[in-house]
N, C-alpha and C. Protein backbone atom coordinates (compact mmCIF):
# COMPACT_ATOMS: atom_id res chain seq x y z
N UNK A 1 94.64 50.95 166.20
CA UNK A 1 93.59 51.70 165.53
C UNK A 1 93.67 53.19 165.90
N UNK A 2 93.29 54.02 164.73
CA UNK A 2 93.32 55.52 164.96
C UNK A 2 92.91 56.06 166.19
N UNK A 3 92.48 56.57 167.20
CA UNK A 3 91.76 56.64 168.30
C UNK A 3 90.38 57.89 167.65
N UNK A 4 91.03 58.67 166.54
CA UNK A 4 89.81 59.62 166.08
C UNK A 4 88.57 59.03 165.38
N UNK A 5 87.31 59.46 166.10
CA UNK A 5 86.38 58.42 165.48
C UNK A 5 85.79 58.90 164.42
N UNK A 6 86.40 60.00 163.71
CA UNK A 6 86.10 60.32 162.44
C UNK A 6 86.87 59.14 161.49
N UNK A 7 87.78 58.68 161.56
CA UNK A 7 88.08 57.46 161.05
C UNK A 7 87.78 55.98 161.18
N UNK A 8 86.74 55.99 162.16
CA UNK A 8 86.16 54.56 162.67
C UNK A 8 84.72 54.36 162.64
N UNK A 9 84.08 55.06 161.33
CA UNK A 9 82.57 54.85 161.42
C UNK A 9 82.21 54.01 160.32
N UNK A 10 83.36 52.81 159.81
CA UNK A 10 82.93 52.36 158.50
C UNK A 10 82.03 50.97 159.61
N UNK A 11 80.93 50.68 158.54
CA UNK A 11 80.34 49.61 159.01
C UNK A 11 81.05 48.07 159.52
N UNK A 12 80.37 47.03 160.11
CA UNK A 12 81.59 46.08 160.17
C UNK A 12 81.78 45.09 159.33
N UNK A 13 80.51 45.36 158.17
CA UNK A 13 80.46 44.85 157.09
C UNK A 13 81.32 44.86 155.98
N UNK A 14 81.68 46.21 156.00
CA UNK A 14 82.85 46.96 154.86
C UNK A 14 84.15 46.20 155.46
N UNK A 15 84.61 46.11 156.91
CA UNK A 15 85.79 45.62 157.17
C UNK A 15 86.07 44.48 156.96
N UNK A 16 84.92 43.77 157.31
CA UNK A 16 85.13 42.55 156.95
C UNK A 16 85.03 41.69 155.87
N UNK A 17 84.43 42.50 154.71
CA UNK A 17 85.02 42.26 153.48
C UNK A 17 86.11 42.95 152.79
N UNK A 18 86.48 43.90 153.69
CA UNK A 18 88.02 44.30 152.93
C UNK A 18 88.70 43.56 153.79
N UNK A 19 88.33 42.76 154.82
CA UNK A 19 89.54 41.70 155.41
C UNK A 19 89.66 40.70 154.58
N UNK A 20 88.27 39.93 154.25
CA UNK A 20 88.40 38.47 153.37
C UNK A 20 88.86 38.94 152.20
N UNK A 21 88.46 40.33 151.55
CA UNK A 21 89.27 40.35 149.90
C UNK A 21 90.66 40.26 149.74
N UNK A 22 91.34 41.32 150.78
CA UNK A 22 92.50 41.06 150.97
C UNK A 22 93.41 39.41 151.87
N UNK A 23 92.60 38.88 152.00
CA UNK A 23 93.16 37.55 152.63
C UNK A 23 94.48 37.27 153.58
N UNK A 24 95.26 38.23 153.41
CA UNK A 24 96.90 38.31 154.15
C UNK A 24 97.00 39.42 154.83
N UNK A 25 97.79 38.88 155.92
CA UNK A 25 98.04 39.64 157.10
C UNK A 25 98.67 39.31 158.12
N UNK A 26 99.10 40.49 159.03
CA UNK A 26 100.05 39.78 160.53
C UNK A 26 99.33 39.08 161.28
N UNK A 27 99.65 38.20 161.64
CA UNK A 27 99.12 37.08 162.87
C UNK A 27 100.14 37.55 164.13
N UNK A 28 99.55 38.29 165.15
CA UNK A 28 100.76 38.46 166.11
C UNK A 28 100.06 37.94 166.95
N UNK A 29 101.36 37.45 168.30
CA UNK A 29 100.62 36.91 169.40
C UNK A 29 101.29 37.09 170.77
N UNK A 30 101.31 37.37 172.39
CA UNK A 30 101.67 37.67 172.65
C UNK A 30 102.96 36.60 173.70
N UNK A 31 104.73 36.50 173.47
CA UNK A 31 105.18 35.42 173.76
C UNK A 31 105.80 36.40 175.31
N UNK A 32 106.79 35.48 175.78
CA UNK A 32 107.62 35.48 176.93
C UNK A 32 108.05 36.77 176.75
N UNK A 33 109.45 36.73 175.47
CA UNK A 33 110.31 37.75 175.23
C UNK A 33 109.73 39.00 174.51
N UNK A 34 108.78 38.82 174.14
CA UNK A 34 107.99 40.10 173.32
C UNK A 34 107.08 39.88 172.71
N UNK A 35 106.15 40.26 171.10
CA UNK A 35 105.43 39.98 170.71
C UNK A 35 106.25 39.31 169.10
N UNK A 36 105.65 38.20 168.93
CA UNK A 36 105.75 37.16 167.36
C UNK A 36 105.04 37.79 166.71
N UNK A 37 105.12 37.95 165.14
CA UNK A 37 104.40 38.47 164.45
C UNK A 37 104.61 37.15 163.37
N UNK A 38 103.62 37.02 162.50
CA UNK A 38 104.13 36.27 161.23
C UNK A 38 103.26 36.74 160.28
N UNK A 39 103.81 36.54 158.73
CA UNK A 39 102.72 37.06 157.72
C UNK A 39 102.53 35.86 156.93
N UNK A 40 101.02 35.97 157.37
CA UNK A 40 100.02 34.90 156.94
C UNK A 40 98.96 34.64 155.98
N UNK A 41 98.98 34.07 154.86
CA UNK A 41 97.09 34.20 154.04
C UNK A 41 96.18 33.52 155.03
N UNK A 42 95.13 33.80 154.97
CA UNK A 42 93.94 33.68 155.65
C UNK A 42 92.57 33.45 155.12
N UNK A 43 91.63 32.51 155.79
CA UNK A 43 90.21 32.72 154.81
C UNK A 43 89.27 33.00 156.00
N UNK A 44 88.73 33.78 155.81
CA UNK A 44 87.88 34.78 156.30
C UNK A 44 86.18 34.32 156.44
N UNK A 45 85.34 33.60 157.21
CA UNK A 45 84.17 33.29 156.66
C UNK A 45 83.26 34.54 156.63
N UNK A 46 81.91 34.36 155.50
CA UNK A 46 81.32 35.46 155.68
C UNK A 46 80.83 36.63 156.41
N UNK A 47 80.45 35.72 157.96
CA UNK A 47 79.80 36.43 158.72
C UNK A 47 81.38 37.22 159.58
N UNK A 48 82.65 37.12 159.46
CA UNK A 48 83.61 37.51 159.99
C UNK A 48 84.00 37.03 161.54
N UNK A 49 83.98 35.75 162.10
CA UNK A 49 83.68 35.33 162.99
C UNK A 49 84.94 33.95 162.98
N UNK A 50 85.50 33.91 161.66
CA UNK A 50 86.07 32.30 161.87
C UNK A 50 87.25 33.11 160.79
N UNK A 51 88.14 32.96 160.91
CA UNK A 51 89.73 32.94 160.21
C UNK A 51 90.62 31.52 160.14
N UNK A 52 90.21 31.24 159.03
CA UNK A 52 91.35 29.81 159.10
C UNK A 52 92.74 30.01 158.18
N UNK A 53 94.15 29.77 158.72
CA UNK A 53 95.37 29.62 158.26
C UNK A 53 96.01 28.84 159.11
N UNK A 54 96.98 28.30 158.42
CA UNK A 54 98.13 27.96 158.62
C UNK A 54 99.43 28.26 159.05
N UNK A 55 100.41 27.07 159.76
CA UNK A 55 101.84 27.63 159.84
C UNK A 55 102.56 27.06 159.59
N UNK A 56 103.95 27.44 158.97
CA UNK A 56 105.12 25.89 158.98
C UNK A 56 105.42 25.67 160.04
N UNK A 57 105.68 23.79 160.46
CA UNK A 57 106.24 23.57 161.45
C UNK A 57 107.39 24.63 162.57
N UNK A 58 108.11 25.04 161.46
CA UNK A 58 109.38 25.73 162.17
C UNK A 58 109.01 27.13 162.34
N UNK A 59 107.69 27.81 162.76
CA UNK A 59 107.11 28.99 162.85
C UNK A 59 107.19 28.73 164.85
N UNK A 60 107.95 29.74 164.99
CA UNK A 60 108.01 30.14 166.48
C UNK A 60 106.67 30.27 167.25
N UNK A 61 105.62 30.53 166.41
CA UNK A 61 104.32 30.51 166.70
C UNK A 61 103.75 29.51 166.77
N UNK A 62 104.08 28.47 166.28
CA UNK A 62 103.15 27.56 166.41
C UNK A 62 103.80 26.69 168.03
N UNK A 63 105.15 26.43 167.91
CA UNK A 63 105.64 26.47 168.79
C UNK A 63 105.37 26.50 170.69
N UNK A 64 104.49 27.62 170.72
CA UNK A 64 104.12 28.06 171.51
C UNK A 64 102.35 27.96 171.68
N UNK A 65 102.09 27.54 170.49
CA UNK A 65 100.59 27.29 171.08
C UNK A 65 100.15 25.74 171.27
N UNK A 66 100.41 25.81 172.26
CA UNK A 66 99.90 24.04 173.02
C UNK A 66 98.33 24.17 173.58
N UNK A 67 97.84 25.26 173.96
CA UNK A 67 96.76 25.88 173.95
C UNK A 67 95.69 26.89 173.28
N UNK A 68 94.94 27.11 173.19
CA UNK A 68 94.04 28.60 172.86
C UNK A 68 94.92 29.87 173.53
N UNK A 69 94.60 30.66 172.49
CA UNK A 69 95.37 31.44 173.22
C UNK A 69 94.75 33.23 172.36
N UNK A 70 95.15 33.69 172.76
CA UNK A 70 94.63 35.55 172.56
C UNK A 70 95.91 35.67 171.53
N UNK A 71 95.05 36.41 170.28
CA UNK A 71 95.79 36.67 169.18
C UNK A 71 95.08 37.71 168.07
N UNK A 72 95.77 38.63 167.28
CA UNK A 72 95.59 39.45 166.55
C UNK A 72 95.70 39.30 164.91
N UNK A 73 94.83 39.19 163.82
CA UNK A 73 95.67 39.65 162.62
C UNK A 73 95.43 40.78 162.05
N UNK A 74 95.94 41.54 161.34
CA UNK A 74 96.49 43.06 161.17
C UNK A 74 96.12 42.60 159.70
N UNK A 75 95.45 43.29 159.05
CA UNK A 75 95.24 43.42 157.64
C UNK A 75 95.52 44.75 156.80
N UNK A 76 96.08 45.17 156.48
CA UNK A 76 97.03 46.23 155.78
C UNK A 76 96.27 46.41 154.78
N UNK A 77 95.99 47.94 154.31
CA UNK A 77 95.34 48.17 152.82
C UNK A 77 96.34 49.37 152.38
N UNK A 78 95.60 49.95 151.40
CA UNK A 78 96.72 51.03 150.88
C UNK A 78 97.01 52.01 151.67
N UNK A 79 97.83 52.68 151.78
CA UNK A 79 98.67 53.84 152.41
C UNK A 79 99.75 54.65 151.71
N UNK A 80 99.26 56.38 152.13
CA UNK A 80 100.42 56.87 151.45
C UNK A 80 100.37 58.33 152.14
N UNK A 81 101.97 58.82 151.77
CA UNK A 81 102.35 60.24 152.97
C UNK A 81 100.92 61.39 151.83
N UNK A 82 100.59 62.48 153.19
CA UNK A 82 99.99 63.46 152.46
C UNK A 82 100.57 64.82 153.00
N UNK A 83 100.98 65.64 151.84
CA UNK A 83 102.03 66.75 152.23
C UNK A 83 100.93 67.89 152.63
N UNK A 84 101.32 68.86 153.78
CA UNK A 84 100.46 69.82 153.99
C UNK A 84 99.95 70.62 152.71
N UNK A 85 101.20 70.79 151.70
CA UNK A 85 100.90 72.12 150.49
C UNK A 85 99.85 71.17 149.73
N UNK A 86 99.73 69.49 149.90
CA UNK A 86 98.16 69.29 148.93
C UNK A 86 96.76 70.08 149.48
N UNK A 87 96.87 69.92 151.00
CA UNK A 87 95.49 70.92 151.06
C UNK A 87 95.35 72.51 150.80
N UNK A 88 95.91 73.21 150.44
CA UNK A 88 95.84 74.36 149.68
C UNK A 88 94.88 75.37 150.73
N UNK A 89 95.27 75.02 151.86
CA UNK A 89 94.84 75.41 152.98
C UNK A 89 95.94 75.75 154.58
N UNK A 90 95.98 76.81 155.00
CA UNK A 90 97.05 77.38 155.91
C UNK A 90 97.01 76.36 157.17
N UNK A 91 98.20 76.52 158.06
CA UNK A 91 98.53 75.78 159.17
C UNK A 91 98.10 74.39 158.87
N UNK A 92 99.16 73.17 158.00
CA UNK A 92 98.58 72.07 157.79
C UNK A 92 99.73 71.58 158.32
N UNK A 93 99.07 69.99 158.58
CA UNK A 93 101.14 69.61 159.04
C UNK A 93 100.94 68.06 158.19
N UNK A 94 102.23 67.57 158.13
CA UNK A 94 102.59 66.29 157.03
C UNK A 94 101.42 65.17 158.01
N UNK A 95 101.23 64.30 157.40
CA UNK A 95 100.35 63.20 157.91
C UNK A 95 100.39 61.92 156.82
N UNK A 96 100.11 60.72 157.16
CA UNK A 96 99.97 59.44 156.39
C UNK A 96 98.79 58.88 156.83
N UNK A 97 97.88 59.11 155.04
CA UNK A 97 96.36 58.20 155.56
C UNK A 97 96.66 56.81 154.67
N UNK A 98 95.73 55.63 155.45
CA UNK A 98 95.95 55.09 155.55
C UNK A 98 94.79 53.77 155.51
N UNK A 99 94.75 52.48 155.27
CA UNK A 99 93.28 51.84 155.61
C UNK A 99 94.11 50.88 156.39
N UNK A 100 93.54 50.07 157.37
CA UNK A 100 93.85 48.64 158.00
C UNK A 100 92.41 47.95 158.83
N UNK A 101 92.33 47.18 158.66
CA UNK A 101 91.57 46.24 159.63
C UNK A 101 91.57 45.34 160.64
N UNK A 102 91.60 45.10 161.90
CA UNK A 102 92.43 44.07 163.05
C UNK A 102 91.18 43.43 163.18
N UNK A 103 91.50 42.36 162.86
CA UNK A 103 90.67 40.91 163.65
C UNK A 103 91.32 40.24 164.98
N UNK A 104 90.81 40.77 165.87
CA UNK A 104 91.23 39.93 168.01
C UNK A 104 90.34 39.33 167.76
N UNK A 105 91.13 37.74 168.09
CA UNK A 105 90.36 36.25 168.92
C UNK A 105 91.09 35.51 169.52
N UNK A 106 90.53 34.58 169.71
CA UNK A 106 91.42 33.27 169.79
C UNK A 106 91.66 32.59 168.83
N UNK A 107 93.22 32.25 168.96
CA UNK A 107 93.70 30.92 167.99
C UNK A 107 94.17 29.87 168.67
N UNK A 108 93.58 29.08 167.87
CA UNK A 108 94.04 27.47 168.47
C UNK A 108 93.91 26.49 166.87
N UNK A 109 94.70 25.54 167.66
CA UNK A 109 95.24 24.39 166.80
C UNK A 109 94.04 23.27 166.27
N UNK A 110 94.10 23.25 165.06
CA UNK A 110 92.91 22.25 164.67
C UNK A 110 93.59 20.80 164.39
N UNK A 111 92.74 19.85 163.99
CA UNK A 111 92.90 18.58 163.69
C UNK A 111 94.09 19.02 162.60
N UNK A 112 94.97 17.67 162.68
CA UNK A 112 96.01 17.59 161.49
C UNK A 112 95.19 17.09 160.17
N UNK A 113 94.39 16.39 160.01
CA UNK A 113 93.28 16.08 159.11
C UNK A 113 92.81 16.85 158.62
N UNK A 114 92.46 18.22 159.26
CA UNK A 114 91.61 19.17 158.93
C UNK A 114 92.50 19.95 157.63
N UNK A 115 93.75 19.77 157.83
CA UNK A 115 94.67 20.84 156.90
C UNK A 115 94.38 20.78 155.17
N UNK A 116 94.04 19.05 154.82
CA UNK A 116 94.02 19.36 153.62
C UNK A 116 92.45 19.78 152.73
N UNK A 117 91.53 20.20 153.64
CA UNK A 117 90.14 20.49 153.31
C UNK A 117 90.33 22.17 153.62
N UNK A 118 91.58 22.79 154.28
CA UNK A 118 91.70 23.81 154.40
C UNK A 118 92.56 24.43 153.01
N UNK A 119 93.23 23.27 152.34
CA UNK A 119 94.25 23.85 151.57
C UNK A 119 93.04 23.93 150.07
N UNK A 120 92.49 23.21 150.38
CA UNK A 120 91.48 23.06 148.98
C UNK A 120 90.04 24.27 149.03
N UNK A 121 90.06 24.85 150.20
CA UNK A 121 89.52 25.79 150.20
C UNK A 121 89.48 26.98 150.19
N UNK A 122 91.02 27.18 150.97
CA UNK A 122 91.92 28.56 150.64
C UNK A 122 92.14 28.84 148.86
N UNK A 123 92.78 27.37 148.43
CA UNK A 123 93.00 27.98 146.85
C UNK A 123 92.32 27.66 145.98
N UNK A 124 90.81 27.33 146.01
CA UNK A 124 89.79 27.49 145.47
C UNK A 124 89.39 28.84 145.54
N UNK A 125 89.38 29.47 146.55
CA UNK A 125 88.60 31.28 147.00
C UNK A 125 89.79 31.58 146.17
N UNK A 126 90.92 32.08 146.23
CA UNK A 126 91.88 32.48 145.60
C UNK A 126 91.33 32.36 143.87
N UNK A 127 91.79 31.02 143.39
CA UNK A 127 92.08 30.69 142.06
C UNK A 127 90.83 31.20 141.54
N UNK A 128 89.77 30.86 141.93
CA UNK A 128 88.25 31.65 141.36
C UNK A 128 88.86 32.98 140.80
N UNK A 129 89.15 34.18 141.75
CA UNK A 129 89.69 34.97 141.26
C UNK A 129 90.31 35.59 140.40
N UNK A 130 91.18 34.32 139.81
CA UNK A 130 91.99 34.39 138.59
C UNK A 130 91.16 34.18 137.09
N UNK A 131 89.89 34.21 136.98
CA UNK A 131 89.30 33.95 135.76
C UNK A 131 89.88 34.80 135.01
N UNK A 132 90.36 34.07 133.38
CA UNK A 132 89.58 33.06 132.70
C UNK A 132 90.63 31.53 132.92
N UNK A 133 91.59 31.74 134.19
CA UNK A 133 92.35 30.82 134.33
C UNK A 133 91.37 29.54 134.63
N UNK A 134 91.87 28.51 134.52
CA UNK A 134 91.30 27.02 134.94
C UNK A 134 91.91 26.74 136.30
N UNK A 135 91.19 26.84 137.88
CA UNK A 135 91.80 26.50 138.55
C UNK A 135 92.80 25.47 139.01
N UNK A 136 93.93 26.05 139.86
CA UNK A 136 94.97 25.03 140.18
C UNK A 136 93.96 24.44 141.16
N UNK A 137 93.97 22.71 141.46
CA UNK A 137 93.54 21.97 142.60
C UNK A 137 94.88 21.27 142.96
N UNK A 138 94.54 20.52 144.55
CA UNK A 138 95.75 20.19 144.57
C UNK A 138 96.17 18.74 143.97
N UNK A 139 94.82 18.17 143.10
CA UNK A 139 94.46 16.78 142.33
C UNK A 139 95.50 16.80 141.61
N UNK A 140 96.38 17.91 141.44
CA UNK A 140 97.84 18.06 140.07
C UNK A 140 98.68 17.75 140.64
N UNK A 141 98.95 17.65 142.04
CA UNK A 141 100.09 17.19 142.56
C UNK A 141 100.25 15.62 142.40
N UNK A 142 101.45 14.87 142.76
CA UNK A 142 102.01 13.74 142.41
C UNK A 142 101.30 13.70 144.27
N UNK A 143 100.61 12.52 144.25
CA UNK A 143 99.96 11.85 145.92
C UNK A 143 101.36 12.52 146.79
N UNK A 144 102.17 11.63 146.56
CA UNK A 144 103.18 11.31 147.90
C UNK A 144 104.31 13.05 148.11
N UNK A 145 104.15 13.64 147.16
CA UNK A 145 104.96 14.77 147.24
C UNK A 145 103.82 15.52 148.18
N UNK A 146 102.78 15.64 147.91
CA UNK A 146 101.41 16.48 148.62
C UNK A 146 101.64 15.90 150.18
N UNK A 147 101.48 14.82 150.21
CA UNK A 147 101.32 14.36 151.69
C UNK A 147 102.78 14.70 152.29
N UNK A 148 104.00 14.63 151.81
CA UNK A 148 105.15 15.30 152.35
C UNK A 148 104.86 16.97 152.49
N UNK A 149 104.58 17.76 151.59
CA UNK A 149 104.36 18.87 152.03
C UNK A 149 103.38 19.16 153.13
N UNK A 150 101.53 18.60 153.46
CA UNK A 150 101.19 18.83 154.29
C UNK A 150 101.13 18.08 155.42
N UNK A 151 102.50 17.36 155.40
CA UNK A 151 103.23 17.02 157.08
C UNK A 151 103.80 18.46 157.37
N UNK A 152 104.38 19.16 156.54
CA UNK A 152 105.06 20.22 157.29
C UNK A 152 104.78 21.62 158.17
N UNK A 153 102.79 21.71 157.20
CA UNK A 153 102.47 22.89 157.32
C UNK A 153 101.43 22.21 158.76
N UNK A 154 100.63 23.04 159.78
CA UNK A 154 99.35 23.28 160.67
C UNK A 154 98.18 23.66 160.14
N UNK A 155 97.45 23.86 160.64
CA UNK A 155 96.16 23.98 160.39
C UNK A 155 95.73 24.65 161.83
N UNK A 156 95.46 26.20 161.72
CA UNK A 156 94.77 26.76 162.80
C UNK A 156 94.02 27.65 162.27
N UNK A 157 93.03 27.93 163.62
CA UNK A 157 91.85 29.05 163.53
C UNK A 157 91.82 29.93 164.16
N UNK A 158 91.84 31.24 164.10
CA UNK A 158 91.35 32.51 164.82
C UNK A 158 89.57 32.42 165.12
N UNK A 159 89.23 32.30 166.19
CA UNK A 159 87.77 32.29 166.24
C UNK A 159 87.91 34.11 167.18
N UNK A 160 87.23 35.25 166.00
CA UNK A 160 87.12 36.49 165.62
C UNK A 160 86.09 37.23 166.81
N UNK A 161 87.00 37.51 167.89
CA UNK A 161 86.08 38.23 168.89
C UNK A 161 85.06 39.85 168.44
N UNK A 162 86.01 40.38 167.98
CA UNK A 162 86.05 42.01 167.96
C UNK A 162 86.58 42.01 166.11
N UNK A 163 86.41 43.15 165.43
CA UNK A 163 86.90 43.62 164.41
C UNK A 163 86.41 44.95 164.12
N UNK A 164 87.92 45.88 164.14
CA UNK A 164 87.91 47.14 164.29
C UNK A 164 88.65 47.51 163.25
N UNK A 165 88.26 48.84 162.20
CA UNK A 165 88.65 48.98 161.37
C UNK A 165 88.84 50.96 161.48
N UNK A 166 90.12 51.03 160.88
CA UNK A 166 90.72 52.50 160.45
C UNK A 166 90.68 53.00 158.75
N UNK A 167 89.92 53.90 158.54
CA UNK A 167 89.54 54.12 157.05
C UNK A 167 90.23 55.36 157.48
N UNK A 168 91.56 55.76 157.46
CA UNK A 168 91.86 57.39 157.35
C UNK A 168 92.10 58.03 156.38
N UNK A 169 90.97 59.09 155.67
CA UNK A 169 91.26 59.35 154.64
C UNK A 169 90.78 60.96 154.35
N UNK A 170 91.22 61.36 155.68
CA UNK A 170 91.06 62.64 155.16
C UNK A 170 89.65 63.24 156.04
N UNK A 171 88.86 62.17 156.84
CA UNK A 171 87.09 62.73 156.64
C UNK A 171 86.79 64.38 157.41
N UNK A 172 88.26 64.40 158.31
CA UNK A 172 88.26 65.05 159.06
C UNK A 172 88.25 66.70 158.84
N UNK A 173 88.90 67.00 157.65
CA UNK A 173 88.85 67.80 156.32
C UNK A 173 88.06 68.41 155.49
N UNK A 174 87.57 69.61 155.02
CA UNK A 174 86.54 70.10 154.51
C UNK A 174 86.05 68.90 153.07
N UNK A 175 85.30 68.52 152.45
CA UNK A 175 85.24 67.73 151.10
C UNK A 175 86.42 68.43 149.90
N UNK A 176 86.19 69.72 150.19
CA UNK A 176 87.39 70.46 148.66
C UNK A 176 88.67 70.23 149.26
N UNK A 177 88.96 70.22 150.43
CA UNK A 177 90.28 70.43 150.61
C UNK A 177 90.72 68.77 150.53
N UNK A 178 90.14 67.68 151.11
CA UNK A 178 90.53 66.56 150.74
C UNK A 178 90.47 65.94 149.61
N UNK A 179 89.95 66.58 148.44
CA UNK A 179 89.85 66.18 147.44
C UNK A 179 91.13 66.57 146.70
N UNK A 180 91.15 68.13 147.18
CA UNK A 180 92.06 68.47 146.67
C UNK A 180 93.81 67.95 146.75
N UNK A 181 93.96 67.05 148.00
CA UNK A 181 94.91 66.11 148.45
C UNK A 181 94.90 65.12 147.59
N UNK A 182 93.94 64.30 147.55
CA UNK A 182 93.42 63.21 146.49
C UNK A 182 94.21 63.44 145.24
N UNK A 183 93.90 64.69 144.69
CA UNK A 183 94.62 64.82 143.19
C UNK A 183 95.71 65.33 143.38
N UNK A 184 96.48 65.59 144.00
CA UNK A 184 97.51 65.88 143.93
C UNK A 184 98.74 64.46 144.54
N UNK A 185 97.51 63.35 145.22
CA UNK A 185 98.26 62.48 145.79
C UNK A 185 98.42 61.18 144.75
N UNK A 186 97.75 61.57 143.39
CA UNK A 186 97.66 60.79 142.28
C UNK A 186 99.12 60.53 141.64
N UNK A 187 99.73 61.86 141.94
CA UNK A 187 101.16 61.65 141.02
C UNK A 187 102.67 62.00 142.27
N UNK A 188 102.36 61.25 143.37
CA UNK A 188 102.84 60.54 144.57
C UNK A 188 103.47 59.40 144.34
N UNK A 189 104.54 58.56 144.41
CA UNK A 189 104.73 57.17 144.93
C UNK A 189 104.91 57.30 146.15
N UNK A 190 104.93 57.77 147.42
CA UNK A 190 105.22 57.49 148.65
C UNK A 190 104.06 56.61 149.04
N UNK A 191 104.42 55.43 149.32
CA UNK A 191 103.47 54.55 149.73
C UNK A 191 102.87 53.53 149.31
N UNK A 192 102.10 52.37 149.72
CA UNK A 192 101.36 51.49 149.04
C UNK A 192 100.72 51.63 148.19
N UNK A 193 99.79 51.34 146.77
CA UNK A 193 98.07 51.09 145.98
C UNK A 193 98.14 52.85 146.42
N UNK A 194 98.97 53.46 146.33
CA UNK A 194 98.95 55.26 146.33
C UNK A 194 97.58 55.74 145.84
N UNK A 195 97.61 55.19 144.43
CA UNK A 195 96.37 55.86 143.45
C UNK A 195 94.99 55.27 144.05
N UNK A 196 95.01 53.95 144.69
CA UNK A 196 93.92 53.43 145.32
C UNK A 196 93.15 54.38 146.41
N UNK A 197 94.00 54.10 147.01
CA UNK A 197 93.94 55.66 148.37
C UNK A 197 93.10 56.55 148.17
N UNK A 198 94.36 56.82 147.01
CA UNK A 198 93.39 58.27 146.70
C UNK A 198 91.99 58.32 146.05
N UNK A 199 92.11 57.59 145.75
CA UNK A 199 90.22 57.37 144.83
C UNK A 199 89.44 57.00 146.46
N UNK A 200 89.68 56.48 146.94
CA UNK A 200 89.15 56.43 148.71
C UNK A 200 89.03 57.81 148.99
N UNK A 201 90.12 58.37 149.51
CA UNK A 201 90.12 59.47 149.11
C UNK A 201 88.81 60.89 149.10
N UNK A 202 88.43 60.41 147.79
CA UNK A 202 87.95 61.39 147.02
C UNK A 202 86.33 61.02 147.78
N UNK A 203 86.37 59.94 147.54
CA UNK A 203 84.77 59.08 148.14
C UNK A 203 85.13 58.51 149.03
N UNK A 204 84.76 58.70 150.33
CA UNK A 204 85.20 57.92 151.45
C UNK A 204 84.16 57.26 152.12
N UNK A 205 84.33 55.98 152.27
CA UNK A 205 82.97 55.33 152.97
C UNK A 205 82.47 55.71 154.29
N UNK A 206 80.75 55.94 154.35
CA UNK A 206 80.25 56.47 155.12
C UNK A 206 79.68 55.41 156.19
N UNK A 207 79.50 56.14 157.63
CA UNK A 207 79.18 55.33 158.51
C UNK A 207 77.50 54.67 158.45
């Protein structure tokens, strides 16, 4: 996280629904030889307190958790470079703003039972989404192909100590001069949801 707390006054409300909207993210954790990372979907409960996903068997991560254990997921939002000549203002230097959200807890291993009330709930939140589609359930699958696939996958939970969120978007900046970045960062590709950004940007959420 940014350490400037002009970028850390969004509520923990805002983070934690730009964690559950966005649903995917790094799961890192900390092993022997270094740190595992894996990229994971996730469901997020309201109050931001419970993260449930999954892993495939052959995930080095799962591997290693025979216990509870201290773990991170990293939720990524848009990002993109901002050149000094957008602020139209002297002595500027290059910089990349940016949004992310980290959920620290513990993860541990749930019931093998538990996986397929997890799979029907992950892509229910999802498929909703997709209106005017007719959701996929997993009632379309052929029985015995389903039960071969969720032998392969886990079923774990992050139970959500802390959640700290980085909105960098400029706040630090007069309002004209970051705006003035904003539009000029419209016709940019360097970076993720670029144009997203920048409409952040322009309106940046207040503490």
């Amino acid at each position: 996280m940014h350490p400037n707390p002009a970028f850390r006054k969004v509520e923990d409300a805002r983070n934690i629904a730009f964690a559950r909207d966005r649903a995917f993210g790094m799961l890192t954790v900390n092993a022997a030889d270094g740190p595992l990372i894996s990229h994971v979907p996730f469901a997020l409960n309201e109050s931001g307190t419970i993260a449930d996903l999954h892993l495939v068997r052959s995930n080095p991560i799962l591997r290693m958790l025979d216990a509870p254990m201290p773990a991170l997921i990293a939720v990524a939002g848009p990002d993109a470079y901002v050149s000094p000549d957008w602020y139209d203002t002297p002595d500027q230097v290059p910089t990349w703003n940016y949004v992310a959200v980290h959920l620290r807890g513990t993860l541990e291993k749930l019931p093998q039972d538990a996986m397929r009330d997890m799979l029907d709930m992950q892509s229910a939140v999802y498929e909703k989404r997709l209106t005017p589609k007719t959701p996929w359930t997993a009632d379309k699958m052929t029985p015995e192909v389903l039960d071969k696939m969720m032998r392969q996958i886990v079923p774990y939970r992050l139970t959500v100590a802390s959640i700290n969120g980085t909105w960098k978007l400029g706040q630090n900046k007069p309002d004209a001069v970051r705006v003035a970045a904003a539009d000029a960062m419209h016709s940019s590709d360097i970076g993720s949801e670029v144009a997203a950004l920048a409409d952040l940007m322009r309106d940046p959420p207040q503490d």
